[in-house]
N, C-alpha and C. Protein backbone atom coordinates (compact mmCIF):
# COMPACT_ATOMS: atom_id res chain seq x y z
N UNK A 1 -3.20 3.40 -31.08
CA UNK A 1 -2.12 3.03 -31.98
C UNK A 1 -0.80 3.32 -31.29
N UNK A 2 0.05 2.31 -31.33
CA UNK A 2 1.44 2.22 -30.62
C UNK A 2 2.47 2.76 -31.82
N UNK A 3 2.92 4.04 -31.45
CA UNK A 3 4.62 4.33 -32.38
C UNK A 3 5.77 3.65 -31.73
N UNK A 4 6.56 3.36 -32.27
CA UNK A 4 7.64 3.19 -31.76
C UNK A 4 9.09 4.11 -32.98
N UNK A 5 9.92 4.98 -32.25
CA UNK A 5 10.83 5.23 -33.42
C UNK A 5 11.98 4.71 -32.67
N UNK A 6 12.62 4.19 -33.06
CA UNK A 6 14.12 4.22 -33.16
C UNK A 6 15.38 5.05 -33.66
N UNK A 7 16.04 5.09 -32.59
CA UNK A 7 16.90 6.17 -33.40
C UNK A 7 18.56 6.16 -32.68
N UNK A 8 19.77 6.25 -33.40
CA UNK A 8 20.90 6.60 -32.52
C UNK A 8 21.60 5.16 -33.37
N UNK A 9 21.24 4.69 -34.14
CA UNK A 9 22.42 3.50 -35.27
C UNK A 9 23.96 3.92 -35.77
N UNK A 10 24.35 3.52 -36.10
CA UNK A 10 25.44 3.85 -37.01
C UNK A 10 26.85 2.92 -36.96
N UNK A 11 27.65 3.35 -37.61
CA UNK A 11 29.14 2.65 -38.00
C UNK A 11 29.92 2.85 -36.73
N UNK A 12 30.17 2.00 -36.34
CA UNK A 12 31.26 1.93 -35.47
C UNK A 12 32.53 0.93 -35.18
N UNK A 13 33.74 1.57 -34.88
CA UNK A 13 34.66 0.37 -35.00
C UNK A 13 34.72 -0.89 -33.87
N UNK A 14 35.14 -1.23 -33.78
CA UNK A 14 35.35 -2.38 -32.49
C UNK A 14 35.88 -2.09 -31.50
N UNK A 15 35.01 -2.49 -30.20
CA UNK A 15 35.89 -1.64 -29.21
C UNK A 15 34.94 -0.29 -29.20
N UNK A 16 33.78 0.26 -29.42
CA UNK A 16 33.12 1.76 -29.58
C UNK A 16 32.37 1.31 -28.99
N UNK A 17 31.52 2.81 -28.95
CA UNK A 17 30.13 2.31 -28.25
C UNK A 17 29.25 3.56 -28.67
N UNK A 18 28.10 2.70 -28.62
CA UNK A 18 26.57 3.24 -29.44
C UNK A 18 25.57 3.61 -28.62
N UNK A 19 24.24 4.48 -28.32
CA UNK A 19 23.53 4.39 -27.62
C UNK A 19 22.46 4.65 -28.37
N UNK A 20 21.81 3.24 -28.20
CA UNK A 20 20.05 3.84 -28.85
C UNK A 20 19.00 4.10 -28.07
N UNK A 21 17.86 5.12 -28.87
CA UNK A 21 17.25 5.03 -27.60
C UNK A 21 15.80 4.87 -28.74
N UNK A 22 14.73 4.58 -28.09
CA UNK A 22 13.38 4.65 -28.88
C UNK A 22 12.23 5.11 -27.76
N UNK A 23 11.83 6.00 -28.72
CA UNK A 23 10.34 6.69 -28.12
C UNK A 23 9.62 6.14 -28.67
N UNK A 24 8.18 5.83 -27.85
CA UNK A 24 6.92 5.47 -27.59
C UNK A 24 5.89 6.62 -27.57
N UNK A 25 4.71 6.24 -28.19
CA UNK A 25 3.83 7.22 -28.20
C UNK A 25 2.65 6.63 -27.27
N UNK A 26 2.79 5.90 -26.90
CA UNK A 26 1.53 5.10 -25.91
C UNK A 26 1.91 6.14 -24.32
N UNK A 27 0.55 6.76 -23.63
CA UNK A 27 0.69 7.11 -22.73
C UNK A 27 0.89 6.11 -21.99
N UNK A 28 0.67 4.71 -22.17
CA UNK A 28 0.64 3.49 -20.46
C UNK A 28 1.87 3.29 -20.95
N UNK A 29 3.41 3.82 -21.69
CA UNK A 29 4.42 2.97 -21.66
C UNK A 29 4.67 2.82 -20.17
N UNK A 30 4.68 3.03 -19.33
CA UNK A 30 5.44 3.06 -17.80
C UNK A 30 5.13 1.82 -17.40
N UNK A 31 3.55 1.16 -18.25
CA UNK A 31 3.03 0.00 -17.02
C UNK A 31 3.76 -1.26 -18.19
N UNK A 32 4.23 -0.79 -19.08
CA UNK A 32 4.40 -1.57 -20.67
C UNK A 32 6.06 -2.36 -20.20
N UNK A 33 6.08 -3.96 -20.11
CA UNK A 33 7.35 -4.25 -20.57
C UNK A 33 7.79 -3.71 -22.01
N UNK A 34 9.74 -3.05 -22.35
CA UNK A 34 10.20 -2.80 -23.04
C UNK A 34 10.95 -3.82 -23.79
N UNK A 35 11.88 -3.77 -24.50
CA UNK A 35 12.59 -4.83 -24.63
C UNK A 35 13.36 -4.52 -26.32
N UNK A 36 14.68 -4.38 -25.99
CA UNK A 36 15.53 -4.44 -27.49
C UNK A 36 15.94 -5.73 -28.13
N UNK A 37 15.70 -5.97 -29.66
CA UNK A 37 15.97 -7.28 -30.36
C UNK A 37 16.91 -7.17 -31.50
N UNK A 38 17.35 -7.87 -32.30
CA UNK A 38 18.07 -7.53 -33.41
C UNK A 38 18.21 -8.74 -34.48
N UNK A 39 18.32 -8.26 -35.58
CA UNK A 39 18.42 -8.92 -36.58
C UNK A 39 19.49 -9.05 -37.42
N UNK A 40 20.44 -9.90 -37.48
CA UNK A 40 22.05 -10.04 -38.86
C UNK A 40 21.30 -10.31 -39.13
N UNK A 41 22.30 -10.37 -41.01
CA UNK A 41 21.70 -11.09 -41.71
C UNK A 41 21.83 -12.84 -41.95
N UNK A 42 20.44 -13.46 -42.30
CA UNK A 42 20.70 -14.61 -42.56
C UNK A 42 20.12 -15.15 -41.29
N UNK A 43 20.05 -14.44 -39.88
CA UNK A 43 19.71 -15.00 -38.96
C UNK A 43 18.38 -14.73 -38.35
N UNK A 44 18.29 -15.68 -37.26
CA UNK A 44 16.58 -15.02 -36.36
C UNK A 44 16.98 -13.78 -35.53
N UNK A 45 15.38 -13.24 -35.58
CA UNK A 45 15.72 -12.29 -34.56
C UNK A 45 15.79 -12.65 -32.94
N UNK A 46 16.61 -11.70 -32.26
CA UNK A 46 16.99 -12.38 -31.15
C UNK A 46 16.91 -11.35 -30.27
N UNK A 47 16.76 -12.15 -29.23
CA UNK A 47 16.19 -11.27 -27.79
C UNK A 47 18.18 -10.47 -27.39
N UNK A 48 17.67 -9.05 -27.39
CA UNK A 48 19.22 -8.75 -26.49
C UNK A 48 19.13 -8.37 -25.01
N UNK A 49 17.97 -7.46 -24.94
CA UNK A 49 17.72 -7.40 -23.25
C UNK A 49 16.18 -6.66 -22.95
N UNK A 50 15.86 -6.71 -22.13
CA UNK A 50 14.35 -5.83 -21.89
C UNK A 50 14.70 -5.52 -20.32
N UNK A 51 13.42 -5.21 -20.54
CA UNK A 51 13.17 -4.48 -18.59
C UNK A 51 11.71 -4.03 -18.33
N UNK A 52 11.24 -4.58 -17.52
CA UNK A 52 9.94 -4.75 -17.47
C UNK A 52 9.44 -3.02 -16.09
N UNK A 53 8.30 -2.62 -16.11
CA UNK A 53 7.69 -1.68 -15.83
C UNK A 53 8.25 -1.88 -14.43
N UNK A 54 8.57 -2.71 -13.72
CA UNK A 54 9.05 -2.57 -12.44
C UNK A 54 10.52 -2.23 -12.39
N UNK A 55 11.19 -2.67 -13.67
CA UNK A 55 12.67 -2.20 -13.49
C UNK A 55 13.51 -3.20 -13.70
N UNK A 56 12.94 -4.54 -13.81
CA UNK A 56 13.63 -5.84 -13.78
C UNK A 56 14.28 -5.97 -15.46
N UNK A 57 15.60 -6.27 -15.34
CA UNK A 57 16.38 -6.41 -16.40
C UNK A 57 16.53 -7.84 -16.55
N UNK A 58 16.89 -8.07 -18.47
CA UNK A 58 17.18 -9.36 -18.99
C UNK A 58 18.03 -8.81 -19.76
N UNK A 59 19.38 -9.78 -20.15
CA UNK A 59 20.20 -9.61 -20.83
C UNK A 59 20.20 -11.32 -22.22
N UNK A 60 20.82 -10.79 -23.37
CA UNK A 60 20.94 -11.98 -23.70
C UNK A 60 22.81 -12.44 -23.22
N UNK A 61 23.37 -13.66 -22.85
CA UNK A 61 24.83 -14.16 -22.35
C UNK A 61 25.80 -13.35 -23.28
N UNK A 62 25.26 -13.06 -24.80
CA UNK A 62 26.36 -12.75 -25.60
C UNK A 62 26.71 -11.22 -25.52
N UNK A 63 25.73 -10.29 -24.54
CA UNK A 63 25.97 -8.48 -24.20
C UNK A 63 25.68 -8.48 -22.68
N UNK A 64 26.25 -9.41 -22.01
CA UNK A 64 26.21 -9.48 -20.46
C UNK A 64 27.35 -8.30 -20.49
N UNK A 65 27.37 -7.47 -19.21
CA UNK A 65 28.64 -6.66 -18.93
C UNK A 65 28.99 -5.54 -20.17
N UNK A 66 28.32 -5.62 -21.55
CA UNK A 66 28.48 -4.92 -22.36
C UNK A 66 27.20 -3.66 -22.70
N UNK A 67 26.50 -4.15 -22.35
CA UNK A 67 24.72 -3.64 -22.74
C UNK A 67 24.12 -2.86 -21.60
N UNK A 68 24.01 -1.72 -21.74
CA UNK A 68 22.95 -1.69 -20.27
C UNK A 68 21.59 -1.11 -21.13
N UNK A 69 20.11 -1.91 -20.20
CA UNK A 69 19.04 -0.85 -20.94
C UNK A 69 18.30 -0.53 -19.91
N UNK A 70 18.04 0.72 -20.45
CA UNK A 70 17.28 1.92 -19.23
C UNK A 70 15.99 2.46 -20.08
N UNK A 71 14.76 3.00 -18.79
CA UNK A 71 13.69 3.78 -19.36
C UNK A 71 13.35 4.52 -18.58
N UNK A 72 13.29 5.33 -19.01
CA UNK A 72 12.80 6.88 -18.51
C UNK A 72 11.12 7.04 -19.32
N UNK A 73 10.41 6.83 -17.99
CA UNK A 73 9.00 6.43 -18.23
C UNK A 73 8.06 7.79 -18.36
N UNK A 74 8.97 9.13 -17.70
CA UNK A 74 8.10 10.30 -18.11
C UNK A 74 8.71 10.83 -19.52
N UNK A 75 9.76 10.10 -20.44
CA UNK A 75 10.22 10.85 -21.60
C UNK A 75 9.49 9.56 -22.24
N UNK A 76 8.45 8.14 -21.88
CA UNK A 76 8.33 7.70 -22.91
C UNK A 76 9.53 6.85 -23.65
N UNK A 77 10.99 6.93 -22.96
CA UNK A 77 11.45 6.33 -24.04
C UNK A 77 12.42 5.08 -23.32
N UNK A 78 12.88 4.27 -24.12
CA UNK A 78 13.70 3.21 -23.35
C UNK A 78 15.20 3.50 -24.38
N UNK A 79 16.18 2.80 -23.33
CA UNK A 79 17.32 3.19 -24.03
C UNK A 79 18.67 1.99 -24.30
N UNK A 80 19.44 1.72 -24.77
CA UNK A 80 20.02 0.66 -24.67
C UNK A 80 21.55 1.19 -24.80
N UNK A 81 22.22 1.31 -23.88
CA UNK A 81 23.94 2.13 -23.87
C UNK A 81 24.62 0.30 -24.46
N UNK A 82 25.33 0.52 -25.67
CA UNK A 82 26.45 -0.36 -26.14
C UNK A 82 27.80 -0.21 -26.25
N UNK A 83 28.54 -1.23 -25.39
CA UNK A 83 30.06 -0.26 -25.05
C UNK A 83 30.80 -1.68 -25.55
N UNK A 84 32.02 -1.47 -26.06
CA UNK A 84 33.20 -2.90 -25.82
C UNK A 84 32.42 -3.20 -27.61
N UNK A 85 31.82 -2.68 -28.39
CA UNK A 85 31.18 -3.50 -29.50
C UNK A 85 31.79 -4.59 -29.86
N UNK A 86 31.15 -5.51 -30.51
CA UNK A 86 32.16 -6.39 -31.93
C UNK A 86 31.82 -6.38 -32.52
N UNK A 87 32.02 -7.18 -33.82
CA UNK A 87 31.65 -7.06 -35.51
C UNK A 87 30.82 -7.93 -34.91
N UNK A 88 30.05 -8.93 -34.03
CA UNK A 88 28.98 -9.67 -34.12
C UNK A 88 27.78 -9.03 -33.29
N UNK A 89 28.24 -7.79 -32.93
CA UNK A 89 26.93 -7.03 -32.87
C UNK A 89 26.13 -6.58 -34.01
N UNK A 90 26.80 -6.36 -35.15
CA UNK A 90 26.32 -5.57 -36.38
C UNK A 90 25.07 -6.16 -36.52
N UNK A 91 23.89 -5.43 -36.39
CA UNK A 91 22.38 -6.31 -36.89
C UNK A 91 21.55 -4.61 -36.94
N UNK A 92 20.19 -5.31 -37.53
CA UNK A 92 19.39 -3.82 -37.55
C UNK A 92 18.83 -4.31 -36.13
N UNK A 93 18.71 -3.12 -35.17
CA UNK A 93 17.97 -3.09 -33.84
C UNK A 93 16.51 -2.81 -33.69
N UNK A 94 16.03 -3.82 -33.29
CA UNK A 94 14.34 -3.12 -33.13
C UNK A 94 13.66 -2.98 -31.79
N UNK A 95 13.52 -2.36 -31.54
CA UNK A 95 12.53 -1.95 -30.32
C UNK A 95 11.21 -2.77 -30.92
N UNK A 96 10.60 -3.06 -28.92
CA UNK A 96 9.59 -4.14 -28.50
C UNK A 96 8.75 -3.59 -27.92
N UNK A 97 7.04 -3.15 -27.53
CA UNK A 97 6.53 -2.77 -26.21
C UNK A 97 5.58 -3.34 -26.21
N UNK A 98 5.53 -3.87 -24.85
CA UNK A 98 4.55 -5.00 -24.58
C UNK A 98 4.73 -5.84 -24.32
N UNK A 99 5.44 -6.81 -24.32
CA UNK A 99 5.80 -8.28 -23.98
C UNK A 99 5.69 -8.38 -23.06
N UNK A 100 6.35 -9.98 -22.91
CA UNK A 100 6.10 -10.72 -21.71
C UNK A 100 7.50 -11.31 -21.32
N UNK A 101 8.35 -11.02 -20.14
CA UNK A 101 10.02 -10.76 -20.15
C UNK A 101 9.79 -12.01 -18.44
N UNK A 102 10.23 -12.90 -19.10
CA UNK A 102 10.87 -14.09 -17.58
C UNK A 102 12.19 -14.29 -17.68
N UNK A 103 13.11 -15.09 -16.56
CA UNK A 103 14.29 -15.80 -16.42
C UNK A 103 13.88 -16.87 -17.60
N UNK A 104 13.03 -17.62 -17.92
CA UNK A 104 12.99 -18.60 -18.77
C UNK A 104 12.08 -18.02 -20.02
N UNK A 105 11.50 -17.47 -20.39
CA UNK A 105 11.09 -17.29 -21.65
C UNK A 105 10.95 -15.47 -22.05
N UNK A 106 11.04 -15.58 -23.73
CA UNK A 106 10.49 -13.77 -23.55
C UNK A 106 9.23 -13.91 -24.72
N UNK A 107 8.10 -13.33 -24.56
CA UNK A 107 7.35 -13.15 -26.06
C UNK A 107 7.13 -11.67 -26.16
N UNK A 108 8.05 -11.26 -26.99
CA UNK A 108 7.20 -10.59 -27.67
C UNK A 108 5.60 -9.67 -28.09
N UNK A 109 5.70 -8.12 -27.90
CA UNK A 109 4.18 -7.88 -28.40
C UNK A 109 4.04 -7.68 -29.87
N UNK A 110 2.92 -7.59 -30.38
CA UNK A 110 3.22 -6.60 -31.82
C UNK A 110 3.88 -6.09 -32.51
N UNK A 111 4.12 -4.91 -31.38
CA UNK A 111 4.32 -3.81 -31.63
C UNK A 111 5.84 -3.57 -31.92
N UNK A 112 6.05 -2.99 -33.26
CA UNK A 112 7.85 -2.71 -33.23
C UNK A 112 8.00 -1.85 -34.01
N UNK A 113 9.58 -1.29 -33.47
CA UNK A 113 9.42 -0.17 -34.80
C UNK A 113 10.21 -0.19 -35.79
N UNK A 114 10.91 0.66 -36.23
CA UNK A 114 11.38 0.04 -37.86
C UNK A 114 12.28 -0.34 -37.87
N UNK A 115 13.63 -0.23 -36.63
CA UNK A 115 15.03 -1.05 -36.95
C UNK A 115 15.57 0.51 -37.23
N UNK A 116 16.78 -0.15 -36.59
CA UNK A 116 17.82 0.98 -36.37
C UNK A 116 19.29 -0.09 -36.89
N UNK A 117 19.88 0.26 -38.25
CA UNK A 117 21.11 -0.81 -38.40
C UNK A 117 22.02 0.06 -37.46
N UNK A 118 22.68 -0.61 -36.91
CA UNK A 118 24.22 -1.01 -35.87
C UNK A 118 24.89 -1.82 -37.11
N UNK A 119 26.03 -0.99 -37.03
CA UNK A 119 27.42 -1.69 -38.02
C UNK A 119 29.07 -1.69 -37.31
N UNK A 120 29.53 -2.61 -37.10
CA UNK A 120 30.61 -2.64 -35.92
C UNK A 120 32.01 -2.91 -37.15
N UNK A 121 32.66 -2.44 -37.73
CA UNK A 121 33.77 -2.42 -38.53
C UNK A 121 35.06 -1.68 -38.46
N UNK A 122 36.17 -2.40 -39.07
CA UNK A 122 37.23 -1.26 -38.69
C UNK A 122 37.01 -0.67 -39.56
């Protein structure tokens, strides 16, 4: 059984910056692509960036230069630093483990955990 928690959300103004991070309870996370997604409301969920067991990063165009995500494979956890925010970041964040992360496509595993809301306001 795969945990995933999320944790590190909250209010922030524009222009701030957030850092989430989510632990994994799977001992193979190291061999496991990661990958952070998010949800506004009203909309799909959407790929923001991953990084696969070798280290290889994906960004989505709209948190290029803004987003970095990192994993630290003996704490189990992956992390996503958010700097420069805007109000069109505001979504609940969910952590991914498992997928499948290319230049042209991402799927998704199962596995997710409960969402972490991000709120970007003055």
């Amino acid at each position: 059984q795969v945990q995933l928690v999320e944790s590190g959300g909250g209010l922030v103004q524009p222009g701030g910056s957030l850092r989430l991070s989510c632990a994994a309870s799977a001992s193979i996370f190291s061999r496991w692509a990661m990958a952070w997604y998010r949800q506004a409301p009203g909309k799909q969920r959407e790929l923001v960036a991953s990084i696969t067991s070798g280290g290889s990063t994906k960004y989505a165009d709209s948190v290029k230069g803004r987003f970095t995500i990192a994993r630290d494979n003996a704490e189990h956890t992956v992390r996503l630093q958010m700097n420069s925010l805007k109000p069109d970041d505001t979504a609940v964040y969910y952590c991914n483990a498992g997928g499948y992360y290319s230049d042209r496509a991402d799927y998704p595993s199962n596995y997710w955990g409960q969402g972490t809301q991000v709120a970007v306001s003055s």
